[in-house]
C-alpha atoms as a PDB file:
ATOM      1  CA  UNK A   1      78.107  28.460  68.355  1.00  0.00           C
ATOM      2  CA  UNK A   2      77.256  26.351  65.181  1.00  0.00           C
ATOM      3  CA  UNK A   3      76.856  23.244  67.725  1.00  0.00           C
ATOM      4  CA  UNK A   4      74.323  25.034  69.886  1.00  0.00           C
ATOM      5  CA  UNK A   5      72.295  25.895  66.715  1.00  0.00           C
ATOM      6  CA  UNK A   6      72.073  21.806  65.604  1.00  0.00           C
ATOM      7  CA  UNK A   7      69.461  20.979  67.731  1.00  0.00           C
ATOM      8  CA  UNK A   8      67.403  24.540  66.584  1.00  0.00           C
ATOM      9  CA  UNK A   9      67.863  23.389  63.042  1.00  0.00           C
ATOM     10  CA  UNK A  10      67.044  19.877  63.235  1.00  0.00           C
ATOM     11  CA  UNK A  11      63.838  20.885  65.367  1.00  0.00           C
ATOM     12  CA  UNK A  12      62.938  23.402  62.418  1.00  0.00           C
ATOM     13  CA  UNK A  13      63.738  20.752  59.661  1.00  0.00           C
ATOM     14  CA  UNK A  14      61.630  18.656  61.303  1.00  0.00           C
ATOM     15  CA  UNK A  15      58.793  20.681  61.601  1.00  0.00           C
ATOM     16  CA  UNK A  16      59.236  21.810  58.152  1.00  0.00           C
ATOM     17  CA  UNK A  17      59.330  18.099  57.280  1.00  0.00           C
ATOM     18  CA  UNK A  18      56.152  17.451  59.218  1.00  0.00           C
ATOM     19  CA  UNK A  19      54.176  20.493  57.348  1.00  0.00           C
ATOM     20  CA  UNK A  20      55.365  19.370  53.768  1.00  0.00           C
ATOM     21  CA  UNK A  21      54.148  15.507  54.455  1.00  0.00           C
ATOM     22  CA  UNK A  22      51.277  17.198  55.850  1.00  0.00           C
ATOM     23  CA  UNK A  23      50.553  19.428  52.892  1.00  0.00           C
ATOM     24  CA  UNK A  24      51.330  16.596  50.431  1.00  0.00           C
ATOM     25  CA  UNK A  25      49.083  14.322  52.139  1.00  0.00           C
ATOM     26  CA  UNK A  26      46.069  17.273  52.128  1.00  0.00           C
ATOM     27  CA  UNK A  27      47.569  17.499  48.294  1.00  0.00           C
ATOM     28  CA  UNK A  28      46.853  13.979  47.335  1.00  0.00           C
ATOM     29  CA  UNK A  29      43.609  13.856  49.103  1.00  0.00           C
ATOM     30  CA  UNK A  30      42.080  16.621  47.356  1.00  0.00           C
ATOM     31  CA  UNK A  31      43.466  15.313  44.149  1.00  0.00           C
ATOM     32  CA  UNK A  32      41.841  11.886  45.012  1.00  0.00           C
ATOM     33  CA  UNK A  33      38.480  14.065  45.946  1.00  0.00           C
ATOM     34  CA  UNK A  34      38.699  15.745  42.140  1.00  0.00           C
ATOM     35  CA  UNK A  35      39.757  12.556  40.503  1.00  0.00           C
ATOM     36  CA  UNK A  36      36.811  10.917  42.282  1.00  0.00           C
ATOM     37  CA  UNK A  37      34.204  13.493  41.407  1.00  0.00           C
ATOM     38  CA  UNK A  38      35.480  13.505  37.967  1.00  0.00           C
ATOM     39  CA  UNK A  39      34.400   9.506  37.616  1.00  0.00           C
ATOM     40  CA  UNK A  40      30.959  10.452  39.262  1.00  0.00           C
ATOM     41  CA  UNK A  41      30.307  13.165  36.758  1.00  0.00           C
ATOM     42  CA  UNK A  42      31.514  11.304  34.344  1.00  0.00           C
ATOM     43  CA  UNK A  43      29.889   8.094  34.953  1.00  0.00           C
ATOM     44  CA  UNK A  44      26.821  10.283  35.241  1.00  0.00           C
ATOM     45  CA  UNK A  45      27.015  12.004  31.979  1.00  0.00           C
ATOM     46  CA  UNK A  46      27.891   8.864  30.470  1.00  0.00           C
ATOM     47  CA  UNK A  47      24.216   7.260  32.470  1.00  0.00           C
ATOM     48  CA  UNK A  48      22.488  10.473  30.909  1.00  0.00           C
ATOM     49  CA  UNK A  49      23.612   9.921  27.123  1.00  0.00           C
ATOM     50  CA  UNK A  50      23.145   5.824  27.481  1.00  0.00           C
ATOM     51  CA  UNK A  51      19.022   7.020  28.699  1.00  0.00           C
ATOM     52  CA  UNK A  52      18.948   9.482  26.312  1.00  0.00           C
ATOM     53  CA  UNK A  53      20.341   6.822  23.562  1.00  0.00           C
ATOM     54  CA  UNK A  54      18.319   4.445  24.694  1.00  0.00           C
ATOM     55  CA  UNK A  55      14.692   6.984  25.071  1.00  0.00           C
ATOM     56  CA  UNK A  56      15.433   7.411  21.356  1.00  0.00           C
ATOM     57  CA  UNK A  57      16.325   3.991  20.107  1.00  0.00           C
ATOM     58  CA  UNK A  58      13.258   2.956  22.131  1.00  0.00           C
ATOM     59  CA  UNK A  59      11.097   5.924  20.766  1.00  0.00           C
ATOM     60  CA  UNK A  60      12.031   4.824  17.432  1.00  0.00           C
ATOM     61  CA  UNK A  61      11.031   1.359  17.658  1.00  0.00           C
ATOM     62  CA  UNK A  62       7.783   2.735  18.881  1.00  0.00           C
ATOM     63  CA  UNK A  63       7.267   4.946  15.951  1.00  0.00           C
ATOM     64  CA  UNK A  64       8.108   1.940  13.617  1.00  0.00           C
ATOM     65  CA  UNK A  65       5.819  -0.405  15.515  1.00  0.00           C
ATOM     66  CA  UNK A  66       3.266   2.098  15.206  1.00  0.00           C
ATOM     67  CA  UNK A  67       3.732   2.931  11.390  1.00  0.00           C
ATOM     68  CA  UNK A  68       3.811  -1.097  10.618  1.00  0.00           C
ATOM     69  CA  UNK A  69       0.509  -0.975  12.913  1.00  0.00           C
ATOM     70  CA  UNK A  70      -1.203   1.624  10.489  1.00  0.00           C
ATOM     71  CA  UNK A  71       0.162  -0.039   7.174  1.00  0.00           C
ATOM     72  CA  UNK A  72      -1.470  -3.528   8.465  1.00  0.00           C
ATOM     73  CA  UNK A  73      -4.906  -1.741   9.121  1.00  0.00           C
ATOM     74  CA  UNK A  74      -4.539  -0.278   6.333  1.00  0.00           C
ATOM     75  CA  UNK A  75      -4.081  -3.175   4.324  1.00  0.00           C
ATOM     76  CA  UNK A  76      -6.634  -4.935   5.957  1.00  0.00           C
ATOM     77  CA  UNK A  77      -8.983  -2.079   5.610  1.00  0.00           C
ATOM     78  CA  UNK A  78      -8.827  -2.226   2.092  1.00  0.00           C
ATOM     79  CA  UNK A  79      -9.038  -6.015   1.618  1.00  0.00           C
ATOM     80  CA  UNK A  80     -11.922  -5.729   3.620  1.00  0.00           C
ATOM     81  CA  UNK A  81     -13.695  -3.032   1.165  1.00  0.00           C
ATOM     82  CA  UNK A  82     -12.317  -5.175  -1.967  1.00  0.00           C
ATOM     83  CA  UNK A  83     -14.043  -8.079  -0.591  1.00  0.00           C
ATOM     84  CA  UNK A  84     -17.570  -6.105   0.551  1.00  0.00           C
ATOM     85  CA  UNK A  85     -17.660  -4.512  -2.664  1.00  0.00           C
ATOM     86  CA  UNK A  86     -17.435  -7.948  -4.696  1.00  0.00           C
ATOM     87  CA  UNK A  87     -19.798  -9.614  -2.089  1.00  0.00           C
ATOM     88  CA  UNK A  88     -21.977  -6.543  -2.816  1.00  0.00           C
ATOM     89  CA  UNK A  89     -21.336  -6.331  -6.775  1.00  0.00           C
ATOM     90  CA  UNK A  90     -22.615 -10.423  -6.247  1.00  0.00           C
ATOM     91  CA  UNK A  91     -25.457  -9.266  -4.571  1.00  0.00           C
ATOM     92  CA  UNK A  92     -26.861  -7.113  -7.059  1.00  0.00           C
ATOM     93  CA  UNK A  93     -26.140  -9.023  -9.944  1.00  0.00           C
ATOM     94  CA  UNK A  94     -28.361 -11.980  -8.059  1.00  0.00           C
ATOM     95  CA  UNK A  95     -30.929  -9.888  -7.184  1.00  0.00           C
ATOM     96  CA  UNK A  96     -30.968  -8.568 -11.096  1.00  0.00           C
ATOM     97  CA  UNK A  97     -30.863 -12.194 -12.331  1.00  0.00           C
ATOM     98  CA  UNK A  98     -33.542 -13.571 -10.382  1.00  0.00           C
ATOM     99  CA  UNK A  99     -37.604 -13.686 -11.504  1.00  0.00           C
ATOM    100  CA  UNK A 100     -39.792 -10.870 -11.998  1.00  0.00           C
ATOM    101  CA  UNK A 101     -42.133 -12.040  -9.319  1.00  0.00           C
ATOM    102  CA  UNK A 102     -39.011 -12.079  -6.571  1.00  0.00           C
ATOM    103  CA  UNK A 103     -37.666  -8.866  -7.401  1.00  0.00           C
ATOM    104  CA  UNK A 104     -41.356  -7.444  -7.497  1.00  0.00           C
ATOM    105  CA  UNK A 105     -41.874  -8.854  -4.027  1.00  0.00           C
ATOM    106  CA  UNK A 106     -38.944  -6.967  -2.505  1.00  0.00           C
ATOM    107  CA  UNK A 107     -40.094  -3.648  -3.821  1.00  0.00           C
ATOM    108  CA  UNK A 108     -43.338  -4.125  -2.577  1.00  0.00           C
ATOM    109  CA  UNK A 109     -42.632  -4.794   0.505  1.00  0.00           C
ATOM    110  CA  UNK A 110     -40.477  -1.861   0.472  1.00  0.00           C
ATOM    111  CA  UNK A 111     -43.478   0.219  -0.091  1.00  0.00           C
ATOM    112  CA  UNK A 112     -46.004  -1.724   2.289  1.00  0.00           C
ATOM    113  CA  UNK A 113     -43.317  -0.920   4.683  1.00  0.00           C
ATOM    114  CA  UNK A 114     -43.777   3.063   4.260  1.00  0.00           C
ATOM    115  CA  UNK A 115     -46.380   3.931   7.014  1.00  0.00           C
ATOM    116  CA  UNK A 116     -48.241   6.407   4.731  1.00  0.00           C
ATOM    117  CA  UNK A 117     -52.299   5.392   5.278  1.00  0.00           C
ATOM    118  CA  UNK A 118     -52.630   9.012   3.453  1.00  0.00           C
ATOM    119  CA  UNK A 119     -50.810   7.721   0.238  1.00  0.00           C
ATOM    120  CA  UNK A 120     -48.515   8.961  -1.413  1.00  0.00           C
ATOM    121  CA  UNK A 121     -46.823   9.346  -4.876  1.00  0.00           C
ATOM    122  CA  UNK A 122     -43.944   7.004  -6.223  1.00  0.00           C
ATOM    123  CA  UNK A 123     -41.532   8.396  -7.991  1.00  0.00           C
ATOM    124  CA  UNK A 124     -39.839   4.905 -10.024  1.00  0.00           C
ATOM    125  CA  UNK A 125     -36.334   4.474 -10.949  1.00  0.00           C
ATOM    126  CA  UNK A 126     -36.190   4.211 -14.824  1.00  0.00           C
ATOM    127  CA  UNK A 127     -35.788   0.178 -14.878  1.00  0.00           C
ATOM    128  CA  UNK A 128     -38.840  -0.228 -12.436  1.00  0.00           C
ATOM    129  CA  UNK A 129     -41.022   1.892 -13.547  1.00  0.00           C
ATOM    130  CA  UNK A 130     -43.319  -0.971 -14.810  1.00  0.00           C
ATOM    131  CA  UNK A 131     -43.161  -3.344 -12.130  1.00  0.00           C
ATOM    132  CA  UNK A 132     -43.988   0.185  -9.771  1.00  0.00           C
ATOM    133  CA  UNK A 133     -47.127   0.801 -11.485  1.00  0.00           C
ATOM    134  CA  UNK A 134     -48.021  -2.776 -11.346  1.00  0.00           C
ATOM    135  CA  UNK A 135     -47.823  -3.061  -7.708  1.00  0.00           C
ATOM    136  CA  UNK A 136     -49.282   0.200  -6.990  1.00  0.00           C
ATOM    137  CA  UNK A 137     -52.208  -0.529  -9.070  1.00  0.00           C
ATOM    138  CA  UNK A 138     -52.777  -3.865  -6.995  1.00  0.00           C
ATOM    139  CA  UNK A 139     -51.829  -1.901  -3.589  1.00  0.00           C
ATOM    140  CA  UNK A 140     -55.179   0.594  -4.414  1.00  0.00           C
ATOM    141  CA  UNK A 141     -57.379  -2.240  -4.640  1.00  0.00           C
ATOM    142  CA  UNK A 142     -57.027  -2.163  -0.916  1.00  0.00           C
ATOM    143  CA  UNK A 143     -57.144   1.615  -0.056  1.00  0.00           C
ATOM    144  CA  UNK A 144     -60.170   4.123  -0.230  1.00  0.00           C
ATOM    145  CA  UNK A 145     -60.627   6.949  -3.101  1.00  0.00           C
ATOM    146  CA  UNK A 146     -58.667   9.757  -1.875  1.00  0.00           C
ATOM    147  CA  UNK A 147     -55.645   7.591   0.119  1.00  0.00           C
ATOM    148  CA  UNK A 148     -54.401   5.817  -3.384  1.00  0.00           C
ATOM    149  CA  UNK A 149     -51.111   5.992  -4.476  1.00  0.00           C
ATOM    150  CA  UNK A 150     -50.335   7.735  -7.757  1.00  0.00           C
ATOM    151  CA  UNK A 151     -46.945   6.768  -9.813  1.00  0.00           C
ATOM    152  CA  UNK A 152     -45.289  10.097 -11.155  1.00  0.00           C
ATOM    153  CA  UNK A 153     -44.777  10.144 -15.017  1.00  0.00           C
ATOM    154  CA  UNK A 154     -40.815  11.314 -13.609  1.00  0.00           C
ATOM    155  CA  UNK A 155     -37.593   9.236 -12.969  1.00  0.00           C
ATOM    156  CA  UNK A 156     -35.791   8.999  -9.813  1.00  0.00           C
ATOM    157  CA  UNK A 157     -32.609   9.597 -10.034  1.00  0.00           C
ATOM    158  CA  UNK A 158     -31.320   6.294  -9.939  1.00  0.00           C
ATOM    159  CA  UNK A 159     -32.474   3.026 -12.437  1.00  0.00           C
ATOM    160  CA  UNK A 160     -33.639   0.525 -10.087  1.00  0.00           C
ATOM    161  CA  UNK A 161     -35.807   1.485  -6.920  1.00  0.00           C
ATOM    162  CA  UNK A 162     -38.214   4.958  -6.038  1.00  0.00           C
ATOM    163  CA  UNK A 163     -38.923   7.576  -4.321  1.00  0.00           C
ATOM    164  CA  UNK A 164     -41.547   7.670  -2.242  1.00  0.00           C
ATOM    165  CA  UNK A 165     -43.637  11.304  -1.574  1.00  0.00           C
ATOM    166  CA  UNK A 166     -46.193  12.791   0.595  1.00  0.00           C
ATOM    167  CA  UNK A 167     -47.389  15.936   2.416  1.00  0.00           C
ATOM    168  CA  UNK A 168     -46.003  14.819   5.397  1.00  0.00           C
ATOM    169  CA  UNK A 169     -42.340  13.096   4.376  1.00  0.00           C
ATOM    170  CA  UNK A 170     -40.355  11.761   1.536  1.00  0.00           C
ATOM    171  CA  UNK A 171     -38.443   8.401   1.471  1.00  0.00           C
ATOM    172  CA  UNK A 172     -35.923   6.930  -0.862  1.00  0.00           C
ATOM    173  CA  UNK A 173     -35.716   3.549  -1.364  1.00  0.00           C
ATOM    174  CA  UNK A 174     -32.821   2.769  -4.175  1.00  0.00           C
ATOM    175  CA  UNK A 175     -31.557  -0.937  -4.843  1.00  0.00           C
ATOM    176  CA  UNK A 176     -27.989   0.284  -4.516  1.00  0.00           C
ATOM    177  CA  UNK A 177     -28.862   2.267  -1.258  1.00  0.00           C
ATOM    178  CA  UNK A 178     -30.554  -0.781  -0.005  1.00  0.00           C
ATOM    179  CA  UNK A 179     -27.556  -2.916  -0.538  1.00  0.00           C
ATOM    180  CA  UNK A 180     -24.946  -0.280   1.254  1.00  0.00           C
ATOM    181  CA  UNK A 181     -27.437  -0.758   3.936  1.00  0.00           C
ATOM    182  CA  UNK A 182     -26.213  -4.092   4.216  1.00  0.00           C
ATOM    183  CA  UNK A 183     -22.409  -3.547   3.926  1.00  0.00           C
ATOM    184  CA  UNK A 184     -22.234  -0.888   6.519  1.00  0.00           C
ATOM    185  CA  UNK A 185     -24.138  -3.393   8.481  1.00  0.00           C
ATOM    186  CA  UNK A 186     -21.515  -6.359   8.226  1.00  0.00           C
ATOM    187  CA  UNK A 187     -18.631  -4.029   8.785  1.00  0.00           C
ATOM    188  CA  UNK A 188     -18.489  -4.069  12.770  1.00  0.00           C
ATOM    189  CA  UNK A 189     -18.252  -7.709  12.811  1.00  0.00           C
ATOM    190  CA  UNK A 190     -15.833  -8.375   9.861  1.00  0.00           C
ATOM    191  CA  UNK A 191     -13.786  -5.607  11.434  1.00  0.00           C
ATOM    192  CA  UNK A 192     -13.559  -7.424  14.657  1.00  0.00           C
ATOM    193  CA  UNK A 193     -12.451 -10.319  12.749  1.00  0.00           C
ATOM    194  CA  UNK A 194     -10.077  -9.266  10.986  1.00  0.00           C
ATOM    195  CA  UNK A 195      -8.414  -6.517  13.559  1.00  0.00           C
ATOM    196  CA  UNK A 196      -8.198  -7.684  16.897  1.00  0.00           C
ATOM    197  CA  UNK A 197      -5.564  -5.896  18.431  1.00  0.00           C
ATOM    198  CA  UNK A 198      -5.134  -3.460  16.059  1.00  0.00           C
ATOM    199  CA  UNK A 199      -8.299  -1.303  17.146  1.00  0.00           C
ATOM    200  CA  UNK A 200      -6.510   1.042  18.612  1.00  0.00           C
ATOM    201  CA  UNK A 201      -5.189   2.638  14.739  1.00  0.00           C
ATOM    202  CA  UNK A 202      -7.613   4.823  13.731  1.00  0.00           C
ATOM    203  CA  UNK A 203     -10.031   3.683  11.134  1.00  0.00           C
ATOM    204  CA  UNK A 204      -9.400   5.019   7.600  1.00  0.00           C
ATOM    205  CA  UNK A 205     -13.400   3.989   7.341  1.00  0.00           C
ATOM    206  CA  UNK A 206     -14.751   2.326   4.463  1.00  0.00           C
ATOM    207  CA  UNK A 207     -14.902   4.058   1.098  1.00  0.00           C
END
């Protein structure tokens, strides 16, 4: 009896063979599947954190290129006011210095400049108030009774220059105004000069 079962037995440890290899082999595959989607996701979480690293250590050396950017302007911004205010400072200390007859000249052209054929009253700074009356005086000569221009026995409210009044309008014309005139106008092109490629910062302005 036990030699009729052999060949039953081997034919079942065969098969039972067959199914284990079988199951093994489906074993290792899947195993080789999870090992292999463990790399991807991990060579992917480790591609996420080197982009992130790498957005923030580039961010940051954005941010400092940007905040060296400002100080520079900066910098620059107020060497260039030092240096207007001492060219300006210069300026008025010439224009102080120089004769009588100069500095006369200037203010009345300042006031032949004023389209007023009405006239008008001058108010004088304190420290022109002479020199005002002077020219105003010699400016009448040449207008009719009625059109003059009358100096005010007040003080503008700065020494050197006046104020200029009519009906119609009223004009200042101050020494110091006059010469921020001409720093505001030499700003664009000294800023140009000394910027370039640093327009883009926003201007802190002059002060």
């Amino acid at each position: 009896m036990t030699g009729a079962l052999d060949p039953v037995r081997a034919a079942v440890l065969a098969e039972a063979e067959a199914e284990a290899a079988r199951i093994a082999a489906e074993a290792r595959a899947q195993l080789d599947r999870l090992l292999a989607e463990g790399r991807r996701e991990d060579e992917e979480r480790a591609r996420v954190r080197l982009e992130e690293e790498r957005a923030a250590i580039e961010g940051e050396a954005m941010r400092e290129v940007a905040r060296a950017r400002r100080e520079a302007r900066m910098a620059l911004l107020a060497a260039r006011n030092r240096v207007l205010d001492e060219v300006m400072k210069g300026a008025r200390e010439e224009l102080l210095r120089t004769s009588p007859e100069r500095y006369g000249a200037m203010l009345r052209r300042w006031i032949e400049g004023i389209d007023a054929p009405e006239g008008g009253e001058i108010v004088p700074g304190a420290e022109d108030a002479e020199v005002v009356a002077e020219i105003a005086g010699d400016l009448n000569r040449e207008r009719p009774a009625g059109r003059r221009l009358s100096v005010s026995a007040e003080r503008a409210p700065f020494e050197r220059g006046f104020l200029f009044r009519t009906a119609r309008f009223g004009v200042e014309r101050s020494l110091d105004g006059w010469l921020e005139e001409r720093k505001r106008e030499r700003i664009p092109a000294l800023d140009r000069e000394l910027f370039g490629d640093l327009s883009d910062v926003s201007d802190a302005g002059p002060r």
